[in-house]
Protein backbone atom coordinates (compact mmCIF):
# COMPACT_ATOMS: atom_id res chain seq x y z
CA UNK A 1 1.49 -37.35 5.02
CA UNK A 2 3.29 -40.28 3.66
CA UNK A 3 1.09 -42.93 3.80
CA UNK A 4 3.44 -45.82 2.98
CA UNK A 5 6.46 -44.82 5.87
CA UNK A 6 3.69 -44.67 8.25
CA UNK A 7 2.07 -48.09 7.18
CA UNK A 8 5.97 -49.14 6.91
CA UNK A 9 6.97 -48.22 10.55
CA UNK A 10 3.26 -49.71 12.11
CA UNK A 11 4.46 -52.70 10.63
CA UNK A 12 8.26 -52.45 11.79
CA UNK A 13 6.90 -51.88 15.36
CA UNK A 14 4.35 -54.60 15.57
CA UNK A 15 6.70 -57.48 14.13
CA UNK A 16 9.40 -56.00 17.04
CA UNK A 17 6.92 -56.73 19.53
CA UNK A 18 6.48 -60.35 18.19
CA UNK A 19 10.23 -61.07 18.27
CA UNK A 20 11.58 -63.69 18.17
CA UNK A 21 9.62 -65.07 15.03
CA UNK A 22 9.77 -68.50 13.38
CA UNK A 23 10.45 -68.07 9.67
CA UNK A 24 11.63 -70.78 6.91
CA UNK A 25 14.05 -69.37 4.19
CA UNK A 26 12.70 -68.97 0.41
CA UNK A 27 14.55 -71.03 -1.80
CA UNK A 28 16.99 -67.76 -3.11
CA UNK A 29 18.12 -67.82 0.80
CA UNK A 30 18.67 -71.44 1.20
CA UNK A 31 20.31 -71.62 -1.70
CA UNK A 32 23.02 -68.44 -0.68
CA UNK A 33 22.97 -70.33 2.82
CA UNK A 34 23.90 -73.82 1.09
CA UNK A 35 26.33 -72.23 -0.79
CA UNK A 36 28.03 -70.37 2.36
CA UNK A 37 27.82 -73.65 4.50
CA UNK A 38 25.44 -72.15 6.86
CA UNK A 39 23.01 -74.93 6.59
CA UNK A 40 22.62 -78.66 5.20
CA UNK A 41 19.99 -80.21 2.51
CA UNK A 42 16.80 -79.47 4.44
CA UNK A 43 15.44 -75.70 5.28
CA UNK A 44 16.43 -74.97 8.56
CA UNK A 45 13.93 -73.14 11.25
CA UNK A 46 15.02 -69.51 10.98
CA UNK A 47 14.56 -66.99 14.35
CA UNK A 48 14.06 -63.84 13.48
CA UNK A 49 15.49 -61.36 16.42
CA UNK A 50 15.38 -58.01 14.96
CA UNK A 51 13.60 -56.18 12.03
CA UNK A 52 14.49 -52.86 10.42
CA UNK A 53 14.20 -50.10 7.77
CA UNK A 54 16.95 -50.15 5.56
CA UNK A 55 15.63 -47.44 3.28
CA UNK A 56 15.45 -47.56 -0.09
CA UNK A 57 15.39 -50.56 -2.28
CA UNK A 58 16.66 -52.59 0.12
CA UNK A 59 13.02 -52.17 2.47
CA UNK A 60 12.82 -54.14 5.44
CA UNK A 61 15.57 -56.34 6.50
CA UNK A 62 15.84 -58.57 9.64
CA UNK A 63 18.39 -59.67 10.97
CA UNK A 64 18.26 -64.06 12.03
CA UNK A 65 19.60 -66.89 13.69
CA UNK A 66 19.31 -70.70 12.25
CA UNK A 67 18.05 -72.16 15.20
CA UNK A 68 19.18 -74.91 17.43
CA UNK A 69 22.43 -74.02 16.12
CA UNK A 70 25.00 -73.78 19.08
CA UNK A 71 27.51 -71.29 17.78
CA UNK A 72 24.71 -68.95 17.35
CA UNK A 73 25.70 -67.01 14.04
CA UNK A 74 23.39 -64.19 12.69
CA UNK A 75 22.39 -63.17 9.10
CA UNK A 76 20.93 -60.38 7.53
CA UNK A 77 18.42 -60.95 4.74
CA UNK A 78 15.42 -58.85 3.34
CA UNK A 79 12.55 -59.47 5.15
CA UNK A 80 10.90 -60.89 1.62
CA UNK A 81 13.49 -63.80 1.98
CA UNK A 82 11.59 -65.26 4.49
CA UNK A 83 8.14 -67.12 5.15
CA UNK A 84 6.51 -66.50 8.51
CA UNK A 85 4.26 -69.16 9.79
CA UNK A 86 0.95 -68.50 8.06
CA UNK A 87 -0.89 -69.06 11.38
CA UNK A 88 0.99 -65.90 12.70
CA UNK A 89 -1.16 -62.82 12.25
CA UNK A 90 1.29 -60.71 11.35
CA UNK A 91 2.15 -63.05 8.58
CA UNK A 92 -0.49 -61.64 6.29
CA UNK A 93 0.55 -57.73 6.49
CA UNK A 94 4.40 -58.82 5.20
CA UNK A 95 2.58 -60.99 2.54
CA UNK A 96 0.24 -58.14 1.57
CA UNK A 97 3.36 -55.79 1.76
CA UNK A 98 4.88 -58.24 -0.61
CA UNK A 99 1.92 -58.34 -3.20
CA UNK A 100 2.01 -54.49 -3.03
CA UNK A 101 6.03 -53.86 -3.67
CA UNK A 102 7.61 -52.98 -6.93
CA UNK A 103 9.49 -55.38 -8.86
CA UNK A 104 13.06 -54.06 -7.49
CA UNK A 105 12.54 -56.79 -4.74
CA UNK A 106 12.16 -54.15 -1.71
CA UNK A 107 9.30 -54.43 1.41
């Protein structure tokens, strides 16, 4: 049994049911959304409204909105581009799933 897709889809399903999440880029995504126009000097609220398995290195991606934002554009990003809240409990899984991935950047 592959320990890692199962532990990979728990976590997929459990951060579906807490959609919509409150995230906050990491400074490599509000940089590429500076740099696109997407958002001004200070890091925007994110939503996140869907989460997925891209498969290899890529890992988990999710797909957000900037919020308040009236034209109500989306963005894909991997899910290690973004901080949770740290009060949210499923905030420490992604973080230990960070800790745990290889260098090539994947969840």
């Amino acid at each position: 049994m592959d320990f890692d897709r199962v532990n990979r889809e728990s976590l997929i399903h459990s951060l579906r049911d807490a959609l919509p999440l409150s995230a906050r880029p990491r400074p490599a995504l509000l940089a590429f959304l500076r740099a696109h126009g997407a958002v001004g000097r200070s890091a925007p609220r994110l939503v996140v409204v869907d989460i997925f398995d891209a498969g290899g290195p890529q890992g988990l991606m999710c797909r957000f909105e900037i919020a308040g934002e009236t034209d109500a554009s989306s963005f894909v990003a991997q899910l290690t581009q973004l901080a949770l809240d740290r009060r949210h409990p499923l905030a420490q899984r992604v973080a230990e799933r960070r800790r745990r991935a290889p260098r090539t950047g994947a969840t």
